[in-house]
N, C-alpha and C. Protein backbone atom coordinates (compact mmCIF):
# COMPACT_ATOMS: atom_id res chain seq x y z
N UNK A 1 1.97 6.55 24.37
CA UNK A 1 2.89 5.54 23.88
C UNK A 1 2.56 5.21 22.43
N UNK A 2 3.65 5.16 21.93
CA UNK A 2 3.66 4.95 20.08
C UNK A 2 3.73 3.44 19.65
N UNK A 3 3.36 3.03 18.89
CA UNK A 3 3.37 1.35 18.62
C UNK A 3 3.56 1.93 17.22
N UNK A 4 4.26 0.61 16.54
CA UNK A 4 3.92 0.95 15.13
C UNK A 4 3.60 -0.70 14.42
N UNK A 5 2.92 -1.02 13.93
CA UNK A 5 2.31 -2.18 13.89
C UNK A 5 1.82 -2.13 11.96
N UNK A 6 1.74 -3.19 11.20
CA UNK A 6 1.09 -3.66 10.23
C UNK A 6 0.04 -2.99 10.46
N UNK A 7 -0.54 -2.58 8.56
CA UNK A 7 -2.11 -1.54 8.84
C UNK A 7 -3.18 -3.38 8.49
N UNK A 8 -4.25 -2.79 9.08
CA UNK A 8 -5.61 -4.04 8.93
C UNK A 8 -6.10 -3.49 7.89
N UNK A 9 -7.42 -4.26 7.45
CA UNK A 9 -7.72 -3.74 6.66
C UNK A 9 -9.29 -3.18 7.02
N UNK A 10 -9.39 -2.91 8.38
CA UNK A 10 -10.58 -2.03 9.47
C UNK A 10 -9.51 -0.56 9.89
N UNK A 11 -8.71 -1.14 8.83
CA UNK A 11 -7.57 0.72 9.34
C UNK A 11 -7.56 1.70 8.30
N UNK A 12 -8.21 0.92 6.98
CA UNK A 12 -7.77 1.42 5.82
C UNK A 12 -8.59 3.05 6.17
N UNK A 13 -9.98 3.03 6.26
CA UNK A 13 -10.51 4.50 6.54
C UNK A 13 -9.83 5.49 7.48
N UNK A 14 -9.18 5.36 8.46
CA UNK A 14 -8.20 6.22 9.62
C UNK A 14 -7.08 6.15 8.11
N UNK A 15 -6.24 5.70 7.73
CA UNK A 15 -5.27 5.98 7.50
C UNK A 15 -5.75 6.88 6.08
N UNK A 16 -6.59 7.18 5.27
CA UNK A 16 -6.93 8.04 4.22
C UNK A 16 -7.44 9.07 5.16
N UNK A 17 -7.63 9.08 6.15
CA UNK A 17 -8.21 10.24 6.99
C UNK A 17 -6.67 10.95 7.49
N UNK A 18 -5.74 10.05 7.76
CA UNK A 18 -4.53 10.59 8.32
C UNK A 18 -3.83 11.11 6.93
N UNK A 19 -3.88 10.43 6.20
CA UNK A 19 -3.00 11.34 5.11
C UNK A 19 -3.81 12.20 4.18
N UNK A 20 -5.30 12.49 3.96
CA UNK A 20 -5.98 13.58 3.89
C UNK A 20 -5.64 14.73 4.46
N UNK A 21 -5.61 14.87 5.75
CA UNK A 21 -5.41 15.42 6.50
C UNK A 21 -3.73 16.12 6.70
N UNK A 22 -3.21 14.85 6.71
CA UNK A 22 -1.57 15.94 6.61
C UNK A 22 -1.44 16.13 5.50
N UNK A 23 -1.79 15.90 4.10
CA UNK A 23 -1.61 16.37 3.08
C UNK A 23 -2.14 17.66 2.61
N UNK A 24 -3.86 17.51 3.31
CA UNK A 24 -4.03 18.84 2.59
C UNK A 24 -4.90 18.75 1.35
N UNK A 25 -4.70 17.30 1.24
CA UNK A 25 -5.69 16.85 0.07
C UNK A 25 -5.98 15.32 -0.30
N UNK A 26 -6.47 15.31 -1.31
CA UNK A 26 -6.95 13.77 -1.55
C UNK A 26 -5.77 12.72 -2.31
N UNK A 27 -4.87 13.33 -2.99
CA UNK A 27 -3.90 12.52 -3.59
C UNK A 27 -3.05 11.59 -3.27
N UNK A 28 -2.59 11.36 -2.00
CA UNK A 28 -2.37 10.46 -1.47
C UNK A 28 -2.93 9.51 -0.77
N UNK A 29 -4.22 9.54 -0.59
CA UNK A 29 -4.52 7.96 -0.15
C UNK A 29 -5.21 7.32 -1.28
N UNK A 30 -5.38 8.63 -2.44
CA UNK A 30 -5.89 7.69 -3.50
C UNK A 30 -5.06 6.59 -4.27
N UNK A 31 -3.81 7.38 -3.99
CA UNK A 31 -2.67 6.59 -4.63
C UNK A 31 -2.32 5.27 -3.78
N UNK A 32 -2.60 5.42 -2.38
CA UNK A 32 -2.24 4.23 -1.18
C UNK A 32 -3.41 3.10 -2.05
N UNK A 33 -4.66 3.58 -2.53
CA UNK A 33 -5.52 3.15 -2.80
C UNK A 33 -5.56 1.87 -3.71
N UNK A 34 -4.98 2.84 -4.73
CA UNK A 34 -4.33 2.30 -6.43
C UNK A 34 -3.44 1.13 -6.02
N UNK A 35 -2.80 1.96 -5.04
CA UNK A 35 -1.13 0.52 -4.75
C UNK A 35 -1.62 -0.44 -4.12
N UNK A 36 -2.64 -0.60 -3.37
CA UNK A 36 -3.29 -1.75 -2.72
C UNK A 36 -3.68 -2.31 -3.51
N UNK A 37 -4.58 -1.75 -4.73
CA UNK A 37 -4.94 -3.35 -5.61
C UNK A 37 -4.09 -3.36 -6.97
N UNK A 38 -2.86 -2.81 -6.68
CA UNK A 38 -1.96 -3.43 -7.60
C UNK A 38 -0.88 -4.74 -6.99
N UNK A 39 0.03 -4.82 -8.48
CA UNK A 39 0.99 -6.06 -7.88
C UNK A 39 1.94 -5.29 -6.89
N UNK A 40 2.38 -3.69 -6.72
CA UNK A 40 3.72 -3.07 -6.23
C UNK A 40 2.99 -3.05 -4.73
N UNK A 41 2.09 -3.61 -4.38
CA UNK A 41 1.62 -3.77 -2.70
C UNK A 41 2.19 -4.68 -2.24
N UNK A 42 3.04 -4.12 -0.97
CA UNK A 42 3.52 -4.82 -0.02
C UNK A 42 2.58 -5.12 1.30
N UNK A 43 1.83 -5.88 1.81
CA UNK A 43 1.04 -5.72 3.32
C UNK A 43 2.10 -5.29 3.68
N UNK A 44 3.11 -6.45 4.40
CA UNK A 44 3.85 -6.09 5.42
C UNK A 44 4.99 -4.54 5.79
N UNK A 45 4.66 -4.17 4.64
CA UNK A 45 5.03 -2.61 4.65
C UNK A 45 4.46 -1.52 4.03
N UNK A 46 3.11 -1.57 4.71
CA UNK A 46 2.32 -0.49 4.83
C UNK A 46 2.56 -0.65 6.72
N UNK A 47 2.51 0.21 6.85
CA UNK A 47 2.81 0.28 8.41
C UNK A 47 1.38 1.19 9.49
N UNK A 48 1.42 1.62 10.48
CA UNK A 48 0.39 2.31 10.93
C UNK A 48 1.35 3.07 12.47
N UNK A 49 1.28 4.35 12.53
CA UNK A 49 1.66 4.23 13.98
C UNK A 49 0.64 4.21 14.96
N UNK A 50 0.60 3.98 15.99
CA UNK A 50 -0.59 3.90 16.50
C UNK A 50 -0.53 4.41 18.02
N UNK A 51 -1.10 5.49 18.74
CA UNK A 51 -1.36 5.97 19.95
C UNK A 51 -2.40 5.43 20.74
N UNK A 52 -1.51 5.11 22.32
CA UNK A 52 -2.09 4.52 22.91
C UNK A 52 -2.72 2.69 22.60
N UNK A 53 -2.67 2.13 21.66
CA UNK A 53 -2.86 0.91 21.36
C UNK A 53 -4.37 0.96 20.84
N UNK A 54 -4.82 2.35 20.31
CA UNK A 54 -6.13 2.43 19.92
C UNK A 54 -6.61 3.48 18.46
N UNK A 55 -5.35 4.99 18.57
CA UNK A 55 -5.77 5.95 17.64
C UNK A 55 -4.97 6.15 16.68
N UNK A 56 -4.92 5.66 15.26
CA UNK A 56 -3.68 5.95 14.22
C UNK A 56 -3.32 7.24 13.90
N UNK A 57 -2.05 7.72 14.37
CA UNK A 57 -1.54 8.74 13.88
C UNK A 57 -0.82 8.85 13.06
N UNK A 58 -0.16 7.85 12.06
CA UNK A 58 0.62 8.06 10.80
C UNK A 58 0.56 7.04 10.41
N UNK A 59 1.45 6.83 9.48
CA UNK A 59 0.86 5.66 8.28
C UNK A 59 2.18 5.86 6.94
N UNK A 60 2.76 4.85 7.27
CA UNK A 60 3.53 4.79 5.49
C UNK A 60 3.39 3.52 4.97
N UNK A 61 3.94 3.58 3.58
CA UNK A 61 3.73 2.78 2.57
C UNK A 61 4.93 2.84 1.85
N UNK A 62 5.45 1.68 1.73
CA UNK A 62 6.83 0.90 0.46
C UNK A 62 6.07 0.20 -0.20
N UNK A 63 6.27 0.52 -2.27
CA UNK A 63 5.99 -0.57 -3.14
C UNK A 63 6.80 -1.10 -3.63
N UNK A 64 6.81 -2.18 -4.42
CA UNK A 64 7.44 -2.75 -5.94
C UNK A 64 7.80 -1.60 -6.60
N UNK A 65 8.97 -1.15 -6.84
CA UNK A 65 9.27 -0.67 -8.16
C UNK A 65 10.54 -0.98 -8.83
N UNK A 66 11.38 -0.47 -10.19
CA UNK A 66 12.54 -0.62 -10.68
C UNK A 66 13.37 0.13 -11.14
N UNK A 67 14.50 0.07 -10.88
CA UNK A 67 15.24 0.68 -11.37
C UNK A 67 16.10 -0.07 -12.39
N UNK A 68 15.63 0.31 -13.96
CA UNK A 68 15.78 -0.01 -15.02
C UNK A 68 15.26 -1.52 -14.77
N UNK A 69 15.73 -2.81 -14.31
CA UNK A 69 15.38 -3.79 -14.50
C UNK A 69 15.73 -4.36 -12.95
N UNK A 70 16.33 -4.13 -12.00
CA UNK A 70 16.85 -4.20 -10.97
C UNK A 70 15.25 -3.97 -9.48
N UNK A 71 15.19 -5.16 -9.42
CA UNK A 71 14.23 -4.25 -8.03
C UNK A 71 14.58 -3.96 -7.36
N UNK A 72 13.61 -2.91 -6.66
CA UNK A 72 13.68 -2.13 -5.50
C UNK A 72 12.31 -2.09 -4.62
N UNK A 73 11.87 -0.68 -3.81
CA UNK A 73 11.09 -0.46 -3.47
C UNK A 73 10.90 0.87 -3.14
N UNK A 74 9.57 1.54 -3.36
CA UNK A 74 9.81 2.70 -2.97
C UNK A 74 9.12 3.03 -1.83
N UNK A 75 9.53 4.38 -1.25
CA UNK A 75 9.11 5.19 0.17
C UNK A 75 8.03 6.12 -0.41
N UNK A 76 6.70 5.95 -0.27
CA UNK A 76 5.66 6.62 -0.38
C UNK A 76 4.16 6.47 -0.36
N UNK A 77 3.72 6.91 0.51
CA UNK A 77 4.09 8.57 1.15
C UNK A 77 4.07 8.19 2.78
N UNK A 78 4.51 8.70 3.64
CA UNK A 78 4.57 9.01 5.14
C UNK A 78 3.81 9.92 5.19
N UNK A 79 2.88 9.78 6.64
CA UNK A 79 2.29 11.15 6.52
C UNK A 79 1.67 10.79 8.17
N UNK A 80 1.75 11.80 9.41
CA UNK A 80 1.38 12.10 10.37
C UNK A 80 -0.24 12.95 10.40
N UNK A 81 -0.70 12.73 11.09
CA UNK A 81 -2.00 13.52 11.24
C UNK A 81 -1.02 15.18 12.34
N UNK A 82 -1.43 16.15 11.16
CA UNK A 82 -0.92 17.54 11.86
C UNK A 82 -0.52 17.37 13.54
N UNK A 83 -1.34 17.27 14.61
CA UNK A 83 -1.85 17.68 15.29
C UNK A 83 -0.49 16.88 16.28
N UNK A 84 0.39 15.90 16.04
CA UNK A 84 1.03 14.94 16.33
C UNK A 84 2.45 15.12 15.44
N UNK A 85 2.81 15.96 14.65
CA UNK A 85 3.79 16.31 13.70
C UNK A 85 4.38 17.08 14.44
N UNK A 86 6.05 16.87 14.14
CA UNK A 86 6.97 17.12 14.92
C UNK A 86 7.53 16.42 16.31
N UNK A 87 6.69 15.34 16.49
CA UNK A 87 6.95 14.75 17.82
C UNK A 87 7.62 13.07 17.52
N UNK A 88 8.76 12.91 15.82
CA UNK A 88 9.15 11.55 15.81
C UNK A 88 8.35 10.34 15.69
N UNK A 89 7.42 11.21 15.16
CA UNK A 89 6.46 9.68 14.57
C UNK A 89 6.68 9.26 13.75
N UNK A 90 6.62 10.27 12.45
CA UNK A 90 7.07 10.05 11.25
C UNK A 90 8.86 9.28 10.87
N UNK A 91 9.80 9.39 11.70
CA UNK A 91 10.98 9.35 11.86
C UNK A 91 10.91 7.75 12.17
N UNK A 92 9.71 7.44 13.48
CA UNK A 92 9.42 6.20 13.86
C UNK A 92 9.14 5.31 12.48
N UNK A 93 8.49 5.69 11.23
CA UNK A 93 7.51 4.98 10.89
C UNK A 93 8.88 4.50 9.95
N UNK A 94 9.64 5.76 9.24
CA UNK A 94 10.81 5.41 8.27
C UNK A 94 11.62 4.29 8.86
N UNK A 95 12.10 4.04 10.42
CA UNK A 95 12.86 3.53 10.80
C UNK A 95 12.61 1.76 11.05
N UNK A 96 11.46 1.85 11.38
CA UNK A 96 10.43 0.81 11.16
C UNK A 96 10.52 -0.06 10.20
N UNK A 97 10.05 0.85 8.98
CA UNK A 97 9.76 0.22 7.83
C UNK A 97 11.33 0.00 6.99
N UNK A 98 12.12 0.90 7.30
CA UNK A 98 13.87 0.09 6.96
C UNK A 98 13.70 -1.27 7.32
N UNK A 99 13.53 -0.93 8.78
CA UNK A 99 14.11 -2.50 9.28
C UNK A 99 13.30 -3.41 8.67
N UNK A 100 12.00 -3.41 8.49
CA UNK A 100 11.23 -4.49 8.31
C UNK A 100 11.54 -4.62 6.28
N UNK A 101 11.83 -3.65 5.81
CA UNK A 101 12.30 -4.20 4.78
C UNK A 101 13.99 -5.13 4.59
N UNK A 102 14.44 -4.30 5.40
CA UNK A 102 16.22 -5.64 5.16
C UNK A 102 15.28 -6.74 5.84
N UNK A 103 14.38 -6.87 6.64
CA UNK A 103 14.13 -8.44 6.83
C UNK A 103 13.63 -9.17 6.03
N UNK A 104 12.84 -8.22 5.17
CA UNK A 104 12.45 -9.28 4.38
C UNK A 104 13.22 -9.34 2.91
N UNK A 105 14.66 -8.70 3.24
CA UNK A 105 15.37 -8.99 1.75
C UNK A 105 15.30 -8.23 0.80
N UNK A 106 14.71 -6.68 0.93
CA UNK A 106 14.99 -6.18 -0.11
C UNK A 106 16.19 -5.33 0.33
N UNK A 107 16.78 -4.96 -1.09
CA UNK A 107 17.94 -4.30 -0.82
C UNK A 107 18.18 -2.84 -0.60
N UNK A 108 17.23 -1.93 -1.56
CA UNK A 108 17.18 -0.97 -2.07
C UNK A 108 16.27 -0.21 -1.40
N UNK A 109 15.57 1.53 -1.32
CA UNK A 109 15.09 2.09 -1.19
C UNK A 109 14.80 3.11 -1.93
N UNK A 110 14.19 3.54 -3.15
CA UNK A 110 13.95 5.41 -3.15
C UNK A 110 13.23 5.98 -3.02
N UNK A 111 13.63 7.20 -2.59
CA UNK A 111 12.17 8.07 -2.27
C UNK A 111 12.28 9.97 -2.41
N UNK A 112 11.68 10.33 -2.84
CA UNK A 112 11.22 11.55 -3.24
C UNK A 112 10.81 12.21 -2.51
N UNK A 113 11.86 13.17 -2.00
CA UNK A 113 11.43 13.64 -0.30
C UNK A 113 12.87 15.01 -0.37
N UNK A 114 12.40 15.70 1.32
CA UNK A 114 12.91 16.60 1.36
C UNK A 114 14.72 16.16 1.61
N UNK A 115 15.23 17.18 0.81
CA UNK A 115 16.83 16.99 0.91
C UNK A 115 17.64 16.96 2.66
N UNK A 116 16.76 17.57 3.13
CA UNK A 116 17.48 17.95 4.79
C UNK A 116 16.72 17.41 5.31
N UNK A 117 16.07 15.92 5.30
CA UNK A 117 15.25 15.36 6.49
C UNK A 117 15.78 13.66 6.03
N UNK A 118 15.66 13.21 4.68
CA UNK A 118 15.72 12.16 4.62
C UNK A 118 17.43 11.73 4.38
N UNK A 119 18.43 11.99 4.42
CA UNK A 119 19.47 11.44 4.80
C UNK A 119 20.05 11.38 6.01
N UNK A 120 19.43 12.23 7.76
CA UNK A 120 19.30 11.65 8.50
C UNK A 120 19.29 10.07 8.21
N UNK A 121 18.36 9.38 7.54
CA UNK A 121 18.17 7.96 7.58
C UNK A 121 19.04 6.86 6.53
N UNK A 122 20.46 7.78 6.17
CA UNK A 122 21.18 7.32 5.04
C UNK A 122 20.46 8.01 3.73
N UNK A 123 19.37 8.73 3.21
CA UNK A 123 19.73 8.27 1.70
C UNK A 123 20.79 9.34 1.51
N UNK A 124 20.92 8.91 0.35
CA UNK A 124 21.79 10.09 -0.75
C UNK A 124 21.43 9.85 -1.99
N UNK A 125 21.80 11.06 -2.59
CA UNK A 125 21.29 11.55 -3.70
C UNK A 125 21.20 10.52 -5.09
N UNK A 126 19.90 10.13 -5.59
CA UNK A 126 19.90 9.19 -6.52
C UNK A 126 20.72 8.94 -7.67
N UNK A 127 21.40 10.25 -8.17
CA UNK A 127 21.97 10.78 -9.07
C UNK A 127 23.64 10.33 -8.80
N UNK A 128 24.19 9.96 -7.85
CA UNK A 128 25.27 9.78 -7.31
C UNK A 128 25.83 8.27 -7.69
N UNK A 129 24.35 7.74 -7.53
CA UNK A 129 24.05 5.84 -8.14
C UNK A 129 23.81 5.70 -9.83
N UNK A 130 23.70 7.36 -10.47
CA UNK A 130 23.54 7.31 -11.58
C UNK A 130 22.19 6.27 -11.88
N UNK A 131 20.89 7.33 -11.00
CA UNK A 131 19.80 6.61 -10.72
C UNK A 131 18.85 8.18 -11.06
N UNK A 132 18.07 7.47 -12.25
CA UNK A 132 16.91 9.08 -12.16
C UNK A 132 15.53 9.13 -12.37
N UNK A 133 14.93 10.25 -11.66
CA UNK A 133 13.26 9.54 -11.82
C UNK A 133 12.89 10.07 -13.15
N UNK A 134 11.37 9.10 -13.25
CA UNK A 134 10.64 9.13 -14.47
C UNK A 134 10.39 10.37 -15.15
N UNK A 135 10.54 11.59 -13.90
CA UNK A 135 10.05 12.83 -14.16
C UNK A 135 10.72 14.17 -14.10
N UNK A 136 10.41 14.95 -13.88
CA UNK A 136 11.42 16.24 -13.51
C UNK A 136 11.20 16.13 -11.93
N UNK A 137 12.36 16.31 -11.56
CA UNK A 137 12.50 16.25 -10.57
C UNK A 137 14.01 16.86 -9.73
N UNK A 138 14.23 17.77 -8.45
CA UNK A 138 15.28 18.53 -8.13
C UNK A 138 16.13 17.11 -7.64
N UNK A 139 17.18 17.35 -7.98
CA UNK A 139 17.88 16.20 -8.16
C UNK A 139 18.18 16.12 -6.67
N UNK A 140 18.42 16.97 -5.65
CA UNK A 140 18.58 16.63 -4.11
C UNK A 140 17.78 15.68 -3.52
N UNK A 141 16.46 16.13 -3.98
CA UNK A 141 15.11 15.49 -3.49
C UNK A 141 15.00 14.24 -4.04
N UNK A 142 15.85 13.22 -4.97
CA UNK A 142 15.28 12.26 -5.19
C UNK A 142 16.66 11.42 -4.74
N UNK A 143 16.35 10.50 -4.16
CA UNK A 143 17.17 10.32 -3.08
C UNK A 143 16.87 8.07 -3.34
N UNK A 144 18.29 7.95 -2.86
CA UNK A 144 18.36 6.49 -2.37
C UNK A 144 18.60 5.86 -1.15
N UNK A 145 18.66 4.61 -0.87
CA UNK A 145 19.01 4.05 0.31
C UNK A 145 19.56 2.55 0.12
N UNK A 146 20.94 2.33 0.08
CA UNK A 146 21.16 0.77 -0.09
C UNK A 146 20.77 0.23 1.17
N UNK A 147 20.08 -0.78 1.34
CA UNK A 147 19.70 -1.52 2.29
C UNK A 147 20.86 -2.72 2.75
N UNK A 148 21.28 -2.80 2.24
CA UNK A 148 22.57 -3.87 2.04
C UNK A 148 23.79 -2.97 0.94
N UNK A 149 24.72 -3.24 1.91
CA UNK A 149 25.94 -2.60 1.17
C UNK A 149 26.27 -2.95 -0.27
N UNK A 150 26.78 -1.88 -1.09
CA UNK A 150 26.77 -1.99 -2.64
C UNK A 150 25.87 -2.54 -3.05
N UNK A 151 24.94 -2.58 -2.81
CA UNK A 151 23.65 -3.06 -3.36
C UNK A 151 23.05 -2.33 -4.64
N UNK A 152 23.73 -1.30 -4.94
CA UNK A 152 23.23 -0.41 -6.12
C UNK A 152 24.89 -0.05 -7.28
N UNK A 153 26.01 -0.87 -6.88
CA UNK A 153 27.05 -0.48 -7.24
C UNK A 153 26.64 -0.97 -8.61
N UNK A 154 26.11 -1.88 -9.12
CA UNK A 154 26.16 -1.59 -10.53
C UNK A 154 24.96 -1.61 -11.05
N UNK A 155 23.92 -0.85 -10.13
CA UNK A 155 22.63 -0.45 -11.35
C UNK A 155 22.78 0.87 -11.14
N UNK A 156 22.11 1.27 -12.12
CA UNK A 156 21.70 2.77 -12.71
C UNK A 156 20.39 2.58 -13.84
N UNK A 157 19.99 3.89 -13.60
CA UNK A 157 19.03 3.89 -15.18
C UNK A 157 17.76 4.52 -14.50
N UNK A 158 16.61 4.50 -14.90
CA UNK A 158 15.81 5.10 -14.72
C UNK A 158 14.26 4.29 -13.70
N UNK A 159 14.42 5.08 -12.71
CA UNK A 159 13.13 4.33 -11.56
C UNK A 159 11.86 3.97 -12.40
N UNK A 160 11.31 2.82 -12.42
CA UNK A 160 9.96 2.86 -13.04
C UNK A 160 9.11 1.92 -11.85
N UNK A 161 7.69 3.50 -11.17
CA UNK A 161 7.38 3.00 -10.07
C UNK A 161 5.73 2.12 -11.30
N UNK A 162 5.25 2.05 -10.23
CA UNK A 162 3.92 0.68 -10.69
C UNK A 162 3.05 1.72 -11.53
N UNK A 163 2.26 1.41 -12.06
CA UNK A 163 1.12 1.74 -12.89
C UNK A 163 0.16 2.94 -11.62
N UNK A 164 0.35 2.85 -10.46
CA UNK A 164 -0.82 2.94 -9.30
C UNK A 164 -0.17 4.60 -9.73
N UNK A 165 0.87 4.73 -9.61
CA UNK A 165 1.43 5.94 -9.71
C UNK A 165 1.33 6.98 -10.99
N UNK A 166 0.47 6.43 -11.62
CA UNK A 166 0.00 7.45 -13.11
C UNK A 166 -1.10 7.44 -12.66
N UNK A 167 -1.51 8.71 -11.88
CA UNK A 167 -2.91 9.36 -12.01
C UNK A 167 -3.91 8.90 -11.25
């Protein structure tokens, strides 16, 4: 049984172990790292999934960021421990963390992800909102989500995520 619950902060070591691990490398929990002791940390949406009511198997994270002057928040990173991938955890954690963001009022979403997985969950293409990232980037893959209808009808301009995200 899957729970998905707020991460503690006796979770923080499992969840750099879980996204070590599905990553493949160290860059993402260093960055979970960075965003924790910056201002673009959200607690209530860092998330954890959790097996059985005891073993974390995935883990995402939404920050503070902007588009041009407009806030938002972004989707990054999700990440399942291998061994548990493919079985809707990860799907759990996005769906989760939607909801728990319209509750708490934000409007917006972007995230930098695969073109054929993440509009299952609504986004579409950032570029469509006349919305573009900081960097090079395949324009399929960078993707939005109004959280509230027209919520992006009149911004555009360029995403600027937190400081945590340089390096």
């Amino acid at each position: 049984m899957i729970s998905i619950r707020e991460e503690q902060p006796e979770d923080f070591t499992k969840i750099k172990k879980v996204n070590d691990l599905a990553f493949k490398q160290k860059a993402e929990s260093l960055l979970i790292t960075k965003i924790r002791q910056s201002e673009a940390y959200i607690p209530e949406l860092s998330l954890v999934a959790v097996l059985n009511k005891t073993i974390i198997v995935g883990h995402i994270l939404f920050s503070h960021i902007t588009i041009d002057s407009y806030p938002s928040i972004a989707l990054a990173p999700v990440a399942v421990l291998p061994q548990h991938q493919g079985r809707g955890i990860g799907s759990l954690l996005i769906q989760q963390g939607i909801k728990v963001a319209k509750e708490r009022g934000f409007t917006s979403v972007v995230v930098l992800g695969h073109a054929d997985y993440y509009p299952k969950f609504g986004f579409k293409k950032a570029s469509d909102h006349g919305i573009s990232a900081p960097f090079e980037v395949s324009d399929e893959a960078f993707m939005v989500l109004e959280l509230v209808p027209k919520a992006l009808k009149n911004v555009n301009g360029i995403v600027k995520y937190s400081e945590a995200f340089n390096g």
